[in-house]
N, C-alpha and C. Protein backbone atom coordinates (compact mmCIF):
# COMPACT_ATOMS: atom_id res chain seq x y z
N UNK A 1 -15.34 -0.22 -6.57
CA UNK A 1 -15.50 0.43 -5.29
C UNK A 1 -16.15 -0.52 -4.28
N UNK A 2 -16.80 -1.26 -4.91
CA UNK A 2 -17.63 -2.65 -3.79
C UNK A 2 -16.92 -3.32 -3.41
N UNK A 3 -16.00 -4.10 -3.94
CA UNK A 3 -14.96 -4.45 -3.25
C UNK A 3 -13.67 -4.15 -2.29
N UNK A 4 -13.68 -2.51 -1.90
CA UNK A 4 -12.86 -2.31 -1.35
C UNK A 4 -13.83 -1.62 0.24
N UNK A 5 -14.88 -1.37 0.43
CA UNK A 5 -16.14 -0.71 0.38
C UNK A 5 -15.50 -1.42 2.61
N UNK A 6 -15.53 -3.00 2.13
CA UNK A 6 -15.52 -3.45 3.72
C UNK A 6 -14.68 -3.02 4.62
N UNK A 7 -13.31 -2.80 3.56
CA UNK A 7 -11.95 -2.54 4.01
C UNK A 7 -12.13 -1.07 4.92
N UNK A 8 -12.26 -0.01 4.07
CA UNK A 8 -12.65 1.42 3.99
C UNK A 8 -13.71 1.37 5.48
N UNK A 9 -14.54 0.47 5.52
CA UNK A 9 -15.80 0.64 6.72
C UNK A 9 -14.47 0.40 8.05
N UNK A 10 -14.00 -0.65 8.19
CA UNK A 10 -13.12 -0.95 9.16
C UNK A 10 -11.84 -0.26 9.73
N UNK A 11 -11.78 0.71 8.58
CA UNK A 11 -10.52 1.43 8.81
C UNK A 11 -11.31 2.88 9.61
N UNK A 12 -11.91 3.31 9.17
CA UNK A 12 -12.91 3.93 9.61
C UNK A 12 -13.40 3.68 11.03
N UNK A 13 -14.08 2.61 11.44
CA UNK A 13 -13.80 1.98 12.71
C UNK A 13 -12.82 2.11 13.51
N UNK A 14 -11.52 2.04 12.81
CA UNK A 14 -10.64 1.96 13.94
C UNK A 14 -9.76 3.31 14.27
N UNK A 15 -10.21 4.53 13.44
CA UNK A 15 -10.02 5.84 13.32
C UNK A 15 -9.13 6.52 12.53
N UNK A 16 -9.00 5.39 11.25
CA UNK A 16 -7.73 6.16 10.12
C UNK A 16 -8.66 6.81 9.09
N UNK A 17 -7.29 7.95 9.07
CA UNK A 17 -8.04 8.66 7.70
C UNK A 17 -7.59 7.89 6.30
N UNK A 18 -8.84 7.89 5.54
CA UNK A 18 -8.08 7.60 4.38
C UNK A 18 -7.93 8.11 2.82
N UNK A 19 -7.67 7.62 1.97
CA UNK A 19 -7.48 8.52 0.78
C UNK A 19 -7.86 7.37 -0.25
N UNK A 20 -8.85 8.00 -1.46
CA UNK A 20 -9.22 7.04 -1.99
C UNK A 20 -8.91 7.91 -3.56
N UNK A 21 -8.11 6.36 -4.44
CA UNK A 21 -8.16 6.66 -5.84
C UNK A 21 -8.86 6.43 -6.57
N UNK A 22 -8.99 7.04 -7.78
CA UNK A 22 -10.18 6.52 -8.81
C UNK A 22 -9.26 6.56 -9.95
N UNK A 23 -9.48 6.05 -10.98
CA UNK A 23 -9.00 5.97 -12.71
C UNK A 23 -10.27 6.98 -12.71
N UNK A 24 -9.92 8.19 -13.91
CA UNK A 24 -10.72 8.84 -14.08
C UNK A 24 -10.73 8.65 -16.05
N UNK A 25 -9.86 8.69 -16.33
CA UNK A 25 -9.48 8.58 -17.94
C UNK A 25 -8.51 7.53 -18.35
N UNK A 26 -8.51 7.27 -19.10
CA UNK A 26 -7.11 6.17 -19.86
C UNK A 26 -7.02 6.83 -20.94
N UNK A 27 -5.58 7.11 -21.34
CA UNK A 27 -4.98 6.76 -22.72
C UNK A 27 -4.42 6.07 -23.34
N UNK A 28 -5.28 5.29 -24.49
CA UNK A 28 -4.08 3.85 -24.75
C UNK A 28 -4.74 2.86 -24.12
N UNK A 29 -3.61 1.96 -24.34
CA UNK A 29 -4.18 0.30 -23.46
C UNK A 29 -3.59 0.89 -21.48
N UNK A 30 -4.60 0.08 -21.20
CA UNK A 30 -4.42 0.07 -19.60
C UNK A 30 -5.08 -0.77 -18.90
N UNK A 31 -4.40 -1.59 -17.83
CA UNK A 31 -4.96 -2.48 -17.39
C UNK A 31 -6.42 -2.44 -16.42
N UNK A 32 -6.77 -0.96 -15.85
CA UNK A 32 -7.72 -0.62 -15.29
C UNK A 32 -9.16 0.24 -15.93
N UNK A 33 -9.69 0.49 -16.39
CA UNK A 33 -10.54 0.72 -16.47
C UNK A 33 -11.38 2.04 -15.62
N UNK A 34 -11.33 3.31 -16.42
CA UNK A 34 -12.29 4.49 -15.30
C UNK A 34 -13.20 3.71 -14.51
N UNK A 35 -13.03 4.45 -13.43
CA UNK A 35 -13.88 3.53 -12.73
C UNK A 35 -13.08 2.83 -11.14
N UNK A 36 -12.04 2.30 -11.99
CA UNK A 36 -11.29 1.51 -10.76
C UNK A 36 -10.78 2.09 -9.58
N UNK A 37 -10.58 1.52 -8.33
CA UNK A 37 -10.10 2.27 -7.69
C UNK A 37 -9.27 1.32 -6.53
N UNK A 38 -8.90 2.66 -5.63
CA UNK A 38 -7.69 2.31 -4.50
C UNK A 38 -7.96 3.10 -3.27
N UNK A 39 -7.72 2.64 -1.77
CA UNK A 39 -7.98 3.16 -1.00
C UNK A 39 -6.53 3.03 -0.32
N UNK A 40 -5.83 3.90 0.24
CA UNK A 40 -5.04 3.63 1.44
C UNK A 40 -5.29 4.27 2.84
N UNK A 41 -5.03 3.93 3.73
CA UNK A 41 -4.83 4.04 4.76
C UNK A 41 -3.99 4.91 5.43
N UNK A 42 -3.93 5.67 6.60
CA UNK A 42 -2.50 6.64 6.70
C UNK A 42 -1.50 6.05 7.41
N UNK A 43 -2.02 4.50 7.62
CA UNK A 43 -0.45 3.90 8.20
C UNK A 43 -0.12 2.52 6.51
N UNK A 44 -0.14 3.20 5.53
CA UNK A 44 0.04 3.19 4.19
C UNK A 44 -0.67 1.48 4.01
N UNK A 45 -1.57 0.91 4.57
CA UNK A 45 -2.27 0.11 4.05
C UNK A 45 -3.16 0.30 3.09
N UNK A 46 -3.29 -1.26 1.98
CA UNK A 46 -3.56 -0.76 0.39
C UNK A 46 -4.52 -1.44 0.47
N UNK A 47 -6.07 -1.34 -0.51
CA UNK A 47 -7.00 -2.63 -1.00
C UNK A 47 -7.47 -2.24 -2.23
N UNK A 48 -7.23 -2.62 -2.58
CA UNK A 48 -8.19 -2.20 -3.88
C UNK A 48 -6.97 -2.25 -5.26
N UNK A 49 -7.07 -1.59 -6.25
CA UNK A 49 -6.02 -1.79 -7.45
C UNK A 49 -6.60 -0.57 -8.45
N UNK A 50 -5.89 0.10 -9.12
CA UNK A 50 -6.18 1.42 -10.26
C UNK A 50 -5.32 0.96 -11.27
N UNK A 51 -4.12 0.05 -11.39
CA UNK A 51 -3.01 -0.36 -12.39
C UNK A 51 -2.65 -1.31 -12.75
N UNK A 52 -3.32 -2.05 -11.43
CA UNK A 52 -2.95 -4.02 -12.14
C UNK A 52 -0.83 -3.79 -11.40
N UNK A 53 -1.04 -3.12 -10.78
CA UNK A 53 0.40 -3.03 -9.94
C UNK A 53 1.28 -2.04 -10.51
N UNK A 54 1.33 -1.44 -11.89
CA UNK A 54 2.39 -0.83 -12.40
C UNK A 54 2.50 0.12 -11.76
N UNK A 55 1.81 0.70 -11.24
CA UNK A 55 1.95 2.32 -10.56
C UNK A 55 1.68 2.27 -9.33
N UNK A 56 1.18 1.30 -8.88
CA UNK A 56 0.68 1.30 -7.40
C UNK A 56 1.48 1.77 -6.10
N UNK A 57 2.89 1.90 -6.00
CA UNK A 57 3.76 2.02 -5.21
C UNK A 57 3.98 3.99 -5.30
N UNK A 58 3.65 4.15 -6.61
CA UNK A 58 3.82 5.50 -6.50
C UNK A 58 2.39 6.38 -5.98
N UNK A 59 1.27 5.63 -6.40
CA UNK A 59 0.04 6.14 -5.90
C UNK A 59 -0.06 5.93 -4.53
N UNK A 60 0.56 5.47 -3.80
CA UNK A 60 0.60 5.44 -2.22
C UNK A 60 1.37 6.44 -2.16
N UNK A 61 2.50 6.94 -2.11
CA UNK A 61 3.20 8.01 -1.92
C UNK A 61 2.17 9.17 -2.15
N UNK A 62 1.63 9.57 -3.56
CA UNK A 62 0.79 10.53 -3.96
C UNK A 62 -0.72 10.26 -2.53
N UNK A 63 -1.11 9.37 -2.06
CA UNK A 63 -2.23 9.38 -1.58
C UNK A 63 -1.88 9.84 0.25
N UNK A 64 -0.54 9.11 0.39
CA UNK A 64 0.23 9.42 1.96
C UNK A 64 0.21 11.06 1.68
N UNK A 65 0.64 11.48 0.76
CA UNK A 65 1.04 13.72 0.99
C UNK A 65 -0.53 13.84 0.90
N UNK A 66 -1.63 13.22 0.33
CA UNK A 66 -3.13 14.42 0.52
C UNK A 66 -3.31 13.67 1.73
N UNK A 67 -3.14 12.77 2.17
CA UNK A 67 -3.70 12.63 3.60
C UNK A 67 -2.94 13.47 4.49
N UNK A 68 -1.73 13.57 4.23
CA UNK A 68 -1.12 14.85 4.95
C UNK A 68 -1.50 16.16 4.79
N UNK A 69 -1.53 16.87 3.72
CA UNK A 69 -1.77 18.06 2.66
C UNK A 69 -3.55 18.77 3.29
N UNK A 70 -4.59 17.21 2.81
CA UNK A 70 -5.95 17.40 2.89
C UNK A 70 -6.32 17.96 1.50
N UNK A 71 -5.04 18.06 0.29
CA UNK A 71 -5.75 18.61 -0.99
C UNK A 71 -5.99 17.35 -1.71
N UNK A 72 -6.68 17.90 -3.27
CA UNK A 72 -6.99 16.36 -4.21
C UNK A 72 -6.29 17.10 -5.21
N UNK A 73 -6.15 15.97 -6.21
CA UNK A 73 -5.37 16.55 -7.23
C UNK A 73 -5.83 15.20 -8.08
N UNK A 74 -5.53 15.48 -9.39
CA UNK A 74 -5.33 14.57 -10.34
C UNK A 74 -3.88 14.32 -10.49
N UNK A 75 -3.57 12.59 -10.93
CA UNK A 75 -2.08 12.82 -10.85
C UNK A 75 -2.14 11.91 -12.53
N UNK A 76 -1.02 11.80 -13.16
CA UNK A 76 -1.13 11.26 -14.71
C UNK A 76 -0.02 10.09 -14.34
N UNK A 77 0.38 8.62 -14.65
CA UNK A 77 1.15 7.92 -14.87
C UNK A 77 0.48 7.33 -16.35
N UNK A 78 2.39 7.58 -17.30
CA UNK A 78 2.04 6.83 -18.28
C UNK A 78 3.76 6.67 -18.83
N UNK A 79 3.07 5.54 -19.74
CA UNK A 79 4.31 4.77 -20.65
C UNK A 79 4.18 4.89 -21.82
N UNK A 80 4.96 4.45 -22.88
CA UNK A 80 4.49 4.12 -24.42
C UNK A 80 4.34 2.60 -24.05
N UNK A 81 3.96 1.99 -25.65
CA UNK A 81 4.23 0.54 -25.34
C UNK A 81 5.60 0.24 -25.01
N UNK A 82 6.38 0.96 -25.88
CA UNK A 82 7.77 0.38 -26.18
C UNK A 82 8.35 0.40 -24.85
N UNK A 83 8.29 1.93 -23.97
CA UNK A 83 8.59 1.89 -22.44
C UNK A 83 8.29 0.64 -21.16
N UNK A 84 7.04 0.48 -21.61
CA UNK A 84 6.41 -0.19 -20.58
C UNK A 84 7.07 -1.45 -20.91
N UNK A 85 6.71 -2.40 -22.42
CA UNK A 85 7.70 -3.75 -22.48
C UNK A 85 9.39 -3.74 -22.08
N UNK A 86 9.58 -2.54 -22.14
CA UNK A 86 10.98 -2.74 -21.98
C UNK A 86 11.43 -3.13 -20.58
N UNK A 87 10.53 -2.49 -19.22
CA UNK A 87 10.33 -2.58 -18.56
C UNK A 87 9.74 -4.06 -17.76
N UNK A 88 9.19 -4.62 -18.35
CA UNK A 88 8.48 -6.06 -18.39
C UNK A 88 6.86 -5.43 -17.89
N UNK A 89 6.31 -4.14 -17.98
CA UNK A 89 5.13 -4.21 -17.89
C UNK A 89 4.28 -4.61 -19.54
N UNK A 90 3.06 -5.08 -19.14
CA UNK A 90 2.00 -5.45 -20.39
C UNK A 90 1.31 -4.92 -21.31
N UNK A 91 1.36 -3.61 -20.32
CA UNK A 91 0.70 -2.41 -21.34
C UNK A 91 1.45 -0.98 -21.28
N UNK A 92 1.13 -0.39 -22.30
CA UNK A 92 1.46 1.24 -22.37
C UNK A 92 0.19 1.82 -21.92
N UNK A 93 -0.03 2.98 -22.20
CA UNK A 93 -0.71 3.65 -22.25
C UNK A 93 -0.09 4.93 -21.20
N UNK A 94 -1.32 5.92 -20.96
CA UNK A 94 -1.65 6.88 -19.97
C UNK A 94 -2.67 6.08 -19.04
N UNK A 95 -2.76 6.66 -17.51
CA UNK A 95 -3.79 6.61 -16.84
C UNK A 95 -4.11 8.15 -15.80
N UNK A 96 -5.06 8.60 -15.78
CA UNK A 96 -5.50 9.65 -15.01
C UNK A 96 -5.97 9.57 -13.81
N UNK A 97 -5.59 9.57 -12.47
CA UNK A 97 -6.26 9.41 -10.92
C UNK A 97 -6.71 10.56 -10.57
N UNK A 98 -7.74 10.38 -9.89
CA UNK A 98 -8.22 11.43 -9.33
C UNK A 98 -8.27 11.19 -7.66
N UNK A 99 -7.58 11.77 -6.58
CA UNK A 99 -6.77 11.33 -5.26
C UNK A 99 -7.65 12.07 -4.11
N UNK A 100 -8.19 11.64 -3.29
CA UNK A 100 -9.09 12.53 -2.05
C UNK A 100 -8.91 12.17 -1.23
N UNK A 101 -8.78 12.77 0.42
CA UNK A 101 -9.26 12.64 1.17
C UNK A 101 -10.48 11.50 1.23
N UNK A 102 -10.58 10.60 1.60
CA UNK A 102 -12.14 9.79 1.71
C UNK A 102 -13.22 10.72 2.85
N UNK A 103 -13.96 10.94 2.35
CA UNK A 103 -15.12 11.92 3.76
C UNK A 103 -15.89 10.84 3.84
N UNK A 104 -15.86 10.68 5.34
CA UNK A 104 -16.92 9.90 6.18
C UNK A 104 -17.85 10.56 5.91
């Protein structure tokens, strides 16, 4: 969250709302860690990381509708191993987000 922390102050500044992710759980191997997180922007600017990239394109979509919406939700992306290599990602697993509104 410290690292995305400057981004989030500036966007803020310049009057966007934004929506911030968290890893809340993992199942399995996963490249992020509870804990991690993602902020976007509502003109869909990204900083931060929850997947190491595998999911990241879909967690903007999920974070663009609550900035529209104003609800949170938990959302689940997951693979097996076998899915994910087949794919050319590194890991399987599950990951759990938890998606908000950011409140100033």
């Amino acid at each position: 969250m410290k690292e995305i922390a400057d981004d989030i102050r500036r966007w803020r500044e310049q009057g966007h709302k934004v929506a911030l992710a968290r890893v809340v759980d993992l199942e399995g191997s996963g490249p992020r860690l509870p804990g991690a997180a993602m902020a976007v922007n509502d003109e869909g600017e990204v900083v931060g990381s929850v997947s190491g990239g595998c999911v990241e394109g879909a967690v903007v979509t999920e974070a663009l509708d609550i900035l529209a919406t104003g609800d949170r939700r938990v959302v689940t992306f997951g693979y097996s191993d076998d899915e994910a290599f087949a794919v050319g990602l590194t890991c399987g697993g599950t990951i759990h987000l938890f998606i908000e509104p950011f409140d100033w």
